[in-house]
PDB file of N, CA and C in Angstrom:
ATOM      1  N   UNK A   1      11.242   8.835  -0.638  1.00  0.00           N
ATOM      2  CA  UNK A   1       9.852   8.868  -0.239  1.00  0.00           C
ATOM      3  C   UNK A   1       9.762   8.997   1.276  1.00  0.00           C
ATOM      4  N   UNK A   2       8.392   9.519   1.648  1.00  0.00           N
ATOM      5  CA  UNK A   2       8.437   9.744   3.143  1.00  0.00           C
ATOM      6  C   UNK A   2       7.345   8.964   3.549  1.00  0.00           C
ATOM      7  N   UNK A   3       7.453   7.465   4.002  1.00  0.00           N
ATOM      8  CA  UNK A   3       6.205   6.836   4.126  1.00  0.00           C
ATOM      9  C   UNK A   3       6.696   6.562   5.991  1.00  0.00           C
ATOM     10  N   UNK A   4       5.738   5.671   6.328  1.00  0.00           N
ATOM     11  CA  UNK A   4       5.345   5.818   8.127  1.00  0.00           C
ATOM     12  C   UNK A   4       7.001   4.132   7.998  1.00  0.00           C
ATOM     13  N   UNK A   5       7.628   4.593   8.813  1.00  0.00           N
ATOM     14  CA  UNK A   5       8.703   3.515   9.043  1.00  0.00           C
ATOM     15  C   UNK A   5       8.634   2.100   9.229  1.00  0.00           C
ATOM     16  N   UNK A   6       7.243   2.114   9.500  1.00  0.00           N
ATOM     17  CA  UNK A   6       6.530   0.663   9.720  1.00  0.00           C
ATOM     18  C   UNK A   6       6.607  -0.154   8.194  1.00  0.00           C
ATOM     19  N   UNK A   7       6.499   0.495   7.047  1.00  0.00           N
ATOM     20  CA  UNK A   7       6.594  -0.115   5.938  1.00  0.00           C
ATOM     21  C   UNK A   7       7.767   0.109   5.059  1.00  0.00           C
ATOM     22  N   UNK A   8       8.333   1.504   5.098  1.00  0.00           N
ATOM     23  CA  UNK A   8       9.082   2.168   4.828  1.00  0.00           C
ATOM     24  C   UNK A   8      10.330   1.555   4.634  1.00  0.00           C
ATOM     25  N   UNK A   9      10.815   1.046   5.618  1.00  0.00           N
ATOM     26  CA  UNK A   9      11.535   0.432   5.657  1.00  0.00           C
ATOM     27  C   UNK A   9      11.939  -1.086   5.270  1.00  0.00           C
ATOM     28  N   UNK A  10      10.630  -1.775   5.025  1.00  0.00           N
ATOM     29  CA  UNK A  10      10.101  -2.944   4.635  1.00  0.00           C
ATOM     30  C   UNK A  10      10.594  -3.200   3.486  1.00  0.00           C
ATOM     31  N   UNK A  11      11.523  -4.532   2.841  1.00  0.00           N
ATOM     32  CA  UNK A  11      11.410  -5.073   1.489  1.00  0.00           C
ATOM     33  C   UNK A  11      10.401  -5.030   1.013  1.00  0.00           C
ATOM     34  N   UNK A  12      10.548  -4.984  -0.660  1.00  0.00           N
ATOM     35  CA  UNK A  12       8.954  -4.480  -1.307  1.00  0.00           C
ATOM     36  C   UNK A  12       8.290  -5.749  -0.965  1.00  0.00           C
ATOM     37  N   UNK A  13       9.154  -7.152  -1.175  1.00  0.00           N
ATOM     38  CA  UNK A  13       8.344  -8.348  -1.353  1.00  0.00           C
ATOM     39  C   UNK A  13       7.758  -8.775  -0.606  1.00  0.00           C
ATOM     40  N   UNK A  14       7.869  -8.362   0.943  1.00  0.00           N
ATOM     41  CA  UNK A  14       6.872  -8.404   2.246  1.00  0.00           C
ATOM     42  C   UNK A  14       5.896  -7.517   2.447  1.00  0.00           C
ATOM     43  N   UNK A  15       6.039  -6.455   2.076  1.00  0.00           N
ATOM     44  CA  UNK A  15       5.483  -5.241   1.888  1.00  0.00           C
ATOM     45  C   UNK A  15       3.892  -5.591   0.591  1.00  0.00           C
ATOM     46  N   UNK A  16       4.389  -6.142  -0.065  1.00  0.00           N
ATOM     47  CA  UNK A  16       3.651  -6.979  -1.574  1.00  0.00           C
ATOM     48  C   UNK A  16       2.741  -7.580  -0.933  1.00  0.00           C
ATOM     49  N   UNK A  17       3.449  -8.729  -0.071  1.00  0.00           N
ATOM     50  CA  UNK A  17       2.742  -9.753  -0.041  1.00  0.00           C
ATOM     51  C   UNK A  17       1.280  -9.360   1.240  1.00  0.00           C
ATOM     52  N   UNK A  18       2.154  -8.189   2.172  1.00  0.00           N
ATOM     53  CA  UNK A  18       1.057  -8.452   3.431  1.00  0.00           C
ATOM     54  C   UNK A  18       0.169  -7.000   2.709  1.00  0.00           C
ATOM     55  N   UNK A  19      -0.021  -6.150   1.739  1.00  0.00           N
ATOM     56  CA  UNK A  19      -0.538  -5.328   0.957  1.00  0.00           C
ATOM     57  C   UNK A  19       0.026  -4.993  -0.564  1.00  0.00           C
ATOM     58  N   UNK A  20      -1.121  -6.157  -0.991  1.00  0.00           N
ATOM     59  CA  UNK A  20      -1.169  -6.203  -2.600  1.00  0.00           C
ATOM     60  C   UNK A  20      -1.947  -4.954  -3.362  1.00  0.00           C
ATOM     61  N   UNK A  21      -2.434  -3.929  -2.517  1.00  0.00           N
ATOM     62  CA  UNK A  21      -2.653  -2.823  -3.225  1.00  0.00           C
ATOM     63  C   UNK A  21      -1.072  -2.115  -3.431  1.00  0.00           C
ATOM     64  N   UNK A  22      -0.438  -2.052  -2.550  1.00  0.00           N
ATOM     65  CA  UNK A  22       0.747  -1.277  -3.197  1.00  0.00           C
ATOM     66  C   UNK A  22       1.465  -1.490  -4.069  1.00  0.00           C
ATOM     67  N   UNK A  23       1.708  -3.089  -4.739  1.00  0.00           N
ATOM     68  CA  UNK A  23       1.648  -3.533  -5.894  1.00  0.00           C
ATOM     69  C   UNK A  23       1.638  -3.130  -6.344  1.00  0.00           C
ATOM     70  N   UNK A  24       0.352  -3.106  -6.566  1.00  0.00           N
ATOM     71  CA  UNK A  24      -0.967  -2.486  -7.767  1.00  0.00           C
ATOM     72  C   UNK A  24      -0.646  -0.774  -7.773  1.00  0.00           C
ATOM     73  N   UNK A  25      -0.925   0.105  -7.218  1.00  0.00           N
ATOM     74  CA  UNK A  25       0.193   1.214  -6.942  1.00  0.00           C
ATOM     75  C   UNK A  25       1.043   1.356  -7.655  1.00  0.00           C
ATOM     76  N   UNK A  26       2.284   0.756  -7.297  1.00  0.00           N
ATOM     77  CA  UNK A  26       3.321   0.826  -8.256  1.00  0.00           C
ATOM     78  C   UNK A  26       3.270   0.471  -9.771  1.00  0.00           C
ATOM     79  N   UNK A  27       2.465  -0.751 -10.143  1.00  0.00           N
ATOM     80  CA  UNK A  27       1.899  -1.267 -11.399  1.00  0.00           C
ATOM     81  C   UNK A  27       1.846  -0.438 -12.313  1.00  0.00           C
ATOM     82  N   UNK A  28       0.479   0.574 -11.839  1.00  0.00           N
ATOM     83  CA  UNK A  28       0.232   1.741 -12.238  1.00  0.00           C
ATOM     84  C   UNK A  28       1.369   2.613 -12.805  1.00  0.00           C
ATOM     85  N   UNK A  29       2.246   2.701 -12.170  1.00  0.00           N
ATOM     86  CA  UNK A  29       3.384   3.557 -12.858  1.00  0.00           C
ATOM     87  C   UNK A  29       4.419   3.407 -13.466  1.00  0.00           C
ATOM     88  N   UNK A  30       4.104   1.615 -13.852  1.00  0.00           N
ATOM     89  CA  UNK A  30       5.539   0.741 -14.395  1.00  0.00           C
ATOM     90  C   UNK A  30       6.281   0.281 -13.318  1.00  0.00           C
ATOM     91  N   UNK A  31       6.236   0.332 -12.634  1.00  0.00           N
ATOM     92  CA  UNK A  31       7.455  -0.054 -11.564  1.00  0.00           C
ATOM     93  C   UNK A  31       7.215  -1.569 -11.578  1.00  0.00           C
ATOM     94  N   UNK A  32       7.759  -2.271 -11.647  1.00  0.00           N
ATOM     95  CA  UNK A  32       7.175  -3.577 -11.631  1.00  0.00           C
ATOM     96  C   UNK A  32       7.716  -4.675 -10.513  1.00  0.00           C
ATOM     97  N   UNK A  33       7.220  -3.956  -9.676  1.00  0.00           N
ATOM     98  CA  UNK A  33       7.783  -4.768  -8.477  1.00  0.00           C
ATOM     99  C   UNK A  33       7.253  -5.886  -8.043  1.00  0.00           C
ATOM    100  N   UNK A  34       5.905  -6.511  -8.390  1.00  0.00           N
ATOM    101  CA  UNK A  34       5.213  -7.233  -8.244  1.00  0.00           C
ATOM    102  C   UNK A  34       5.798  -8.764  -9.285  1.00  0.00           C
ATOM    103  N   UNK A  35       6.639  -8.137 -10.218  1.00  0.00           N
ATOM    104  CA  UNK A  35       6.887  -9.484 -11.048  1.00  0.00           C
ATOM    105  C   UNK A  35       8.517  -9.370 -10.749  1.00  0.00           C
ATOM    106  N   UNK A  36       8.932  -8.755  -9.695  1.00  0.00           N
ATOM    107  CA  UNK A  36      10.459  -9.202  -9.285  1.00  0.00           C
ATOM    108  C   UNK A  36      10.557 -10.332  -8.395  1.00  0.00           C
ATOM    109  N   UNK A  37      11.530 -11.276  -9.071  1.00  0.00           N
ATOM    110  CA  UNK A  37      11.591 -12.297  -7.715  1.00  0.00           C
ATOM    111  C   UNK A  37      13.128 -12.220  -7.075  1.00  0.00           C
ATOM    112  N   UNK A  38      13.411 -11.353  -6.839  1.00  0.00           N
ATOM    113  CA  UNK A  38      14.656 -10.983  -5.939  1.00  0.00           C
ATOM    114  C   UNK A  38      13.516  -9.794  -4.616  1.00  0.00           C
ATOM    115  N   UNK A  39      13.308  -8.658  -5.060  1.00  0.00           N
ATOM    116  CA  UNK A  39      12.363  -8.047  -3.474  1.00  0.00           C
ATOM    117  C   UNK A  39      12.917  -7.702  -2.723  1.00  0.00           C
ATOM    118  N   UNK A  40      14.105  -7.411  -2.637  1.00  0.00           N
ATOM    119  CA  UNK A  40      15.280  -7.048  -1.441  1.00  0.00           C
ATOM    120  C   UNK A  40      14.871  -5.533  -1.378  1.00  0.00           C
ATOM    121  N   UNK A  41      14.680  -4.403  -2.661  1.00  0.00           N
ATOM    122  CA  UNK A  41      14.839  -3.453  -1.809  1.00  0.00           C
ATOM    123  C   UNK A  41      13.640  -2.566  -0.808  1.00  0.00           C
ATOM    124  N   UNK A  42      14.226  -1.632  -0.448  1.00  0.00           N
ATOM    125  CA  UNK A  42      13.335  -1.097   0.923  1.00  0.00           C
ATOM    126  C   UNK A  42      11.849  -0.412  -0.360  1.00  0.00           C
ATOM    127  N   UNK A  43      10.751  -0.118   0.648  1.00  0.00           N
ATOM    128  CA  UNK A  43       9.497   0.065   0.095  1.00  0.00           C
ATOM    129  C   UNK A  43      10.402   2.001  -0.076  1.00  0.00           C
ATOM    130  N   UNK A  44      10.823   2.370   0.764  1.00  0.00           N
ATOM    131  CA  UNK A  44      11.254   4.182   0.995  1.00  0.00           C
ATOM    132  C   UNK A  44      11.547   4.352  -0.228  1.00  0.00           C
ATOM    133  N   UNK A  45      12.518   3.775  -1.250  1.00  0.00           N
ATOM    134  CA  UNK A  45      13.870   3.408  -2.115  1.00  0.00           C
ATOM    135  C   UNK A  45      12.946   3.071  -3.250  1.00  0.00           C
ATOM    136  N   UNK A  46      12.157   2.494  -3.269  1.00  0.00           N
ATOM    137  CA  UNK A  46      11.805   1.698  -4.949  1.00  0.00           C
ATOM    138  C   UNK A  46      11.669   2.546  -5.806  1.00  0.00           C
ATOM    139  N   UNK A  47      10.929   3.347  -5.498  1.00  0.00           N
ATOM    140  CA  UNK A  47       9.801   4.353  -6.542  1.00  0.00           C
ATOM    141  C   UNK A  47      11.168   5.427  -6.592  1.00  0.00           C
ATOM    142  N   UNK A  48      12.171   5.895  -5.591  1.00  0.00           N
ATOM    143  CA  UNK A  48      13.353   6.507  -6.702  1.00  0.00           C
ATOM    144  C   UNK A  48      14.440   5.955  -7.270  1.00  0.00           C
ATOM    145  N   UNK A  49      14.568   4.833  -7.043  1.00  0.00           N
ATOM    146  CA  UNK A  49      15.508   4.106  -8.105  1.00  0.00           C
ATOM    147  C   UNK A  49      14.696   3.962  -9.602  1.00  0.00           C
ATOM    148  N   UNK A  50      13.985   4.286 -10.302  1.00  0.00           N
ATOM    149  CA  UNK A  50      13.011   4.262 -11.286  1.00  0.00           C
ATOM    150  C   UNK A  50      13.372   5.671 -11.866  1.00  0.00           C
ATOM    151  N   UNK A  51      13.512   6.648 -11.112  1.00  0.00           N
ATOM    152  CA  UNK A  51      13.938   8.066 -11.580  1.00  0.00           C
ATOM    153  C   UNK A  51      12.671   8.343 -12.285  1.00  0.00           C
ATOM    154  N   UNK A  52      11.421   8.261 -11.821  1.00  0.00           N
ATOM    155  CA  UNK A  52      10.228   9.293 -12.478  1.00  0.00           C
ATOM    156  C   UNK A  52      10.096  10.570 -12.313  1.00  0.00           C
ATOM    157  N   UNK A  53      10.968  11.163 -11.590  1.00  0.00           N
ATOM    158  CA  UNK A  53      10.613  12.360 -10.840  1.00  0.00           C
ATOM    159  C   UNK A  53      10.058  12.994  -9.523  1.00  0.00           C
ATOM    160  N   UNK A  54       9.844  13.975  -9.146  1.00  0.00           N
ATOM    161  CA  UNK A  54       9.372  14.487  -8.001  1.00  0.00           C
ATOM    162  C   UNK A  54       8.213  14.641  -8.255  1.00  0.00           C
ATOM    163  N   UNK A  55       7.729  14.641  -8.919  1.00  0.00           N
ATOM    164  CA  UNK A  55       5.992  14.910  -9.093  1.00  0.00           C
ATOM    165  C   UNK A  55       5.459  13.613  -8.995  1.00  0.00           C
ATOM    166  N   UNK A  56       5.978  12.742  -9.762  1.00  0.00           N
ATOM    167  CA  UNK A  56       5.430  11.147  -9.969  1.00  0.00           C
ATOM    168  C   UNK A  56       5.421  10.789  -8.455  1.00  0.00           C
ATOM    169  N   UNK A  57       6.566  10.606  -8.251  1.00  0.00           N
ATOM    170  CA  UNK A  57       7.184  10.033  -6.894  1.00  0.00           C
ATOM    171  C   UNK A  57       6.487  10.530  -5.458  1.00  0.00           C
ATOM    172  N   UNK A  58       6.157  11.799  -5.781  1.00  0.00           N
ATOM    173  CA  UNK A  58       4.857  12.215  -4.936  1.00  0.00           C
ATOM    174  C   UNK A  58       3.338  12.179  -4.560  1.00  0.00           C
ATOM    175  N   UNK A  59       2.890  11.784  -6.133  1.00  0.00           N
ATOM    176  CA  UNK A  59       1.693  10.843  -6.264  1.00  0.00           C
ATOM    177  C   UNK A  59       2.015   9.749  -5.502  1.00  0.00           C
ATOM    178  N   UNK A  60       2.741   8.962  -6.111  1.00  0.00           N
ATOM    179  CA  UNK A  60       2.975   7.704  -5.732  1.00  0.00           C
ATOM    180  C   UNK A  60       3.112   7.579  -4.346  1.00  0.00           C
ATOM    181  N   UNK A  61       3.604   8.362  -3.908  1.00  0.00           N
ATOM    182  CA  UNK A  61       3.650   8.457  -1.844  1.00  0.00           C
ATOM    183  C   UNK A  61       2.605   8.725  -1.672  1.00  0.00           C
ATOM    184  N   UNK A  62       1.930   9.748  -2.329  1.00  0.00           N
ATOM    185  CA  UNK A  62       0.598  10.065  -1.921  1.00  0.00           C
ATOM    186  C   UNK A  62      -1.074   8.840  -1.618  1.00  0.00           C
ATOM    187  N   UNK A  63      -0.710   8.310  -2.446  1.00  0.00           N
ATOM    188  CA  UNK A  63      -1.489   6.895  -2.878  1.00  0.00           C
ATOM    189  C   UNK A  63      -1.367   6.013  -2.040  1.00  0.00           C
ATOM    190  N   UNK A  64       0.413   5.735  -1.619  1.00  0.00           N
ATOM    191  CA  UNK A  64       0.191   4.623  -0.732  1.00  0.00           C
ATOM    192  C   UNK A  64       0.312   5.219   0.388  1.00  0.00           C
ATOM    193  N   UNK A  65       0.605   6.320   1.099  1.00  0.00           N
ATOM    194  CA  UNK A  65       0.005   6.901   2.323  1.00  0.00           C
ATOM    195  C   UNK A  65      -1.339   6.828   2.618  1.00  0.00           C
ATOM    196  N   UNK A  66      -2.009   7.006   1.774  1.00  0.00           N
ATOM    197  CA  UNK A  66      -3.816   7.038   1.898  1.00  0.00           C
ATOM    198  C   UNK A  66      -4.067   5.783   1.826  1.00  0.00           C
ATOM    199  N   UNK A  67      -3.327   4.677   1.312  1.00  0.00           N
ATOM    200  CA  UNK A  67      -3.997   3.349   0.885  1.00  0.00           C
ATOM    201  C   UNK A  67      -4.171   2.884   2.495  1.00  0.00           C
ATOM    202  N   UNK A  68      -2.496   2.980   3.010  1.00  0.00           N
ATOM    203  CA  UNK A  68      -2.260   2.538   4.162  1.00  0.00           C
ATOM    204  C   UNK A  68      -3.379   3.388   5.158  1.00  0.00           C
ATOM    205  N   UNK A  69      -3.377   4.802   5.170  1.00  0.00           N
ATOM    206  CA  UNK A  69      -4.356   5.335   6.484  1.00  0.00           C
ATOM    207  C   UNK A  69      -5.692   4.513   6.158  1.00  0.00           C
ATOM    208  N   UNK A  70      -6.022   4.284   5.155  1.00  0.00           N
ATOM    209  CA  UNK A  70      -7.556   3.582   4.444  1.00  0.00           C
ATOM    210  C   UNK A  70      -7.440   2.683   5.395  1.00  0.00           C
ATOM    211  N   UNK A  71      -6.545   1.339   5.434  1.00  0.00           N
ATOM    212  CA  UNK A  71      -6.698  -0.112   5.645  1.00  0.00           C
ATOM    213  C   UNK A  71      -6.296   0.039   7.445  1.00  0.00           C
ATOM    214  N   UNK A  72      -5.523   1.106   8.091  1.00  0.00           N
ATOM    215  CA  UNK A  72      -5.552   1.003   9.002  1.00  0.00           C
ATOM    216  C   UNK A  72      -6.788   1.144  10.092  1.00  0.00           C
ATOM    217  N   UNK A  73      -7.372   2.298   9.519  1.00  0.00           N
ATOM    218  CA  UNK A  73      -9.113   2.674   9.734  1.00  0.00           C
ATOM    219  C   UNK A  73      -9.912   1.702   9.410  1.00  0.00           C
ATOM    220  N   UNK A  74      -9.752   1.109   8.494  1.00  0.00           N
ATOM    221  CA  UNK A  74     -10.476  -0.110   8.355  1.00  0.00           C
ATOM    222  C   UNK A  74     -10.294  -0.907   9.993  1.00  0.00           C
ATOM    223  N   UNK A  75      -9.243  -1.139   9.733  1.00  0.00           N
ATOM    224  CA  UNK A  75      -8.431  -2.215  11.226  1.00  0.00           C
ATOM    225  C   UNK A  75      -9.341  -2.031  12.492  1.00  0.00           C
ATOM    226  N   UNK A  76      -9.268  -0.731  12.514  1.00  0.00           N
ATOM    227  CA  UNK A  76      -9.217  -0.039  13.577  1.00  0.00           C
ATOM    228  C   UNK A  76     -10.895   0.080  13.938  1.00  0.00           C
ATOM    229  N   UNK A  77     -11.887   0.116  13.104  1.00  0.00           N
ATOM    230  CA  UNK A  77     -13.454   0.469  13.122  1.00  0.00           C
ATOM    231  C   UNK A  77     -13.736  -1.187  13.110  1.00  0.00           C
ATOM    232  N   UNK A  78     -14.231  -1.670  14.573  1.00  0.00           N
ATOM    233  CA  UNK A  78     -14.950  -2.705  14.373  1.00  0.00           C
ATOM    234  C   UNK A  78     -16.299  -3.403  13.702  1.00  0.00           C
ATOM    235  N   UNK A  79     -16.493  -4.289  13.092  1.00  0.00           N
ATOM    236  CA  UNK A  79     -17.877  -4.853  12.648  1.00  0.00           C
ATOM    237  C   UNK A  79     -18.624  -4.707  13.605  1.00  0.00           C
ATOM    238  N   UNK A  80     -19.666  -4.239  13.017  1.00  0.00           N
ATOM    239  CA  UNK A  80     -21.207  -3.948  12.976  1.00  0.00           C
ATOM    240  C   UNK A  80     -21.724  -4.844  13.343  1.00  0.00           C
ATOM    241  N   UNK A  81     -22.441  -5.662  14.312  1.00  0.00           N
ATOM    242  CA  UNK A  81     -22.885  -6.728  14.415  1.00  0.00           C
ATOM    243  C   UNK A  81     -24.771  -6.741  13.984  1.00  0.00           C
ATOM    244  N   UNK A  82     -24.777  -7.869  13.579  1.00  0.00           N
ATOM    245  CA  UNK A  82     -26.396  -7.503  12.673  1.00  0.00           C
ATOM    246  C   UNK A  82     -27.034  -8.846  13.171  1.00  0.00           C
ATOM    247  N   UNK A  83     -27.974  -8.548  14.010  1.00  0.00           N
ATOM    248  CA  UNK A  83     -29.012 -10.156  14.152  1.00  0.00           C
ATOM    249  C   UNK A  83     -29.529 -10.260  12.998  1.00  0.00           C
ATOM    250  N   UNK A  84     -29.081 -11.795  12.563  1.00  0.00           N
ATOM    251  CA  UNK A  84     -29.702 -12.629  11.434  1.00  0.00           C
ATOM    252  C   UNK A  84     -31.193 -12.038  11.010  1.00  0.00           C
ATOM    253  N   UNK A  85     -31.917 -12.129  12.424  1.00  0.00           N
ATOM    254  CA  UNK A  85     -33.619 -11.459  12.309  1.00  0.00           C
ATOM    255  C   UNK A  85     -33.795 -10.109  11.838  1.00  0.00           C
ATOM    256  N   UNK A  86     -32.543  -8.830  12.100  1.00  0.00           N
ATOM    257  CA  UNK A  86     -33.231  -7.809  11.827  1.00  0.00           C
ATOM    258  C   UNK A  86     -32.545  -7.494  10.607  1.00  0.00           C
ATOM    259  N   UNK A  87     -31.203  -8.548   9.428  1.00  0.00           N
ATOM    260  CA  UNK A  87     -30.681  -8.227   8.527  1.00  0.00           C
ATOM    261  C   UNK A  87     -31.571  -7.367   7.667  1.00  0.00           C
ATOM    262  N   UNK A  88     -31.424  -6.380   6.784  1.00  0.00           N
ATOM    263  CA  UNK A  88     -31.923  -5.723   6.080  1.00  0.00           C
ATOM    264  C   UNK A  88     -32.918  -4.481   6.554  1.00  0.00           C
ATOM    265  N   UNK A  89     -33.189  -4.706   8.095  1.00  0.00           N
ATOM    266  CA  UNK A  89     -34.247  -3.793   8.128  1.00  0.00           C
ATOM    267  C   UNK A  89     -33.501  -2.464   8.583  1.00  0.00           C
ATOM    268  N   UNK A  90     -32.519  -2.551   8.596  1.00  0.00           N
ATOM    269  CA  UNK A  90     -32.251  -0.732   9.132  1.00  0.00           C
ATOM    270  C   UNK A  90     -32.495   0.114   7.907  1.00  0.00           C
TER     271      UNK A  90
END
């Protein structure tokens, strides 16, 4: 898989814990990394030790590439600040 090295490289079980959508991600495709309690291997590595293929395995990058650009943009776009007084009126 070709994910950003920041996670990539990451055990799944840290990887799990600080983004439980990728979990869920993998869930989706059987991988069941979420109910392993060993977690040693790298996030790059999981999804082809499973041997789904190149098509699967490309969704599956695909998904958590976008999950991750999602939550970083999130990060990144600060709250809106709303006076109590004018809640609702925009």
């Amino acid at each position: 898989m070709n994910l950003p090295a920041e996670i990539g490289k990451r055990q799944i079980i840290d990887a799990i814990k600080e983004h439980p959508q990728i979990g869920e991600i993998l869930d989706r495709y059987g991988i069941g990394c979420t109910n392993c309690s060993i977690g040693t291997c790298l996030v790059e590595s999981v999804v082809t030790v499973h041997m789904l293929g190149e098509a699967t395995e490309a969704e599956i990058e695909r998904e958590i590439v976008a999950y991750l650009e999602a939550a970083q943009q999130s990060a990144d776009t600060p709250a809106k600040a709303v006076c109590p007084q004018n809640a609702g009126t925009e």
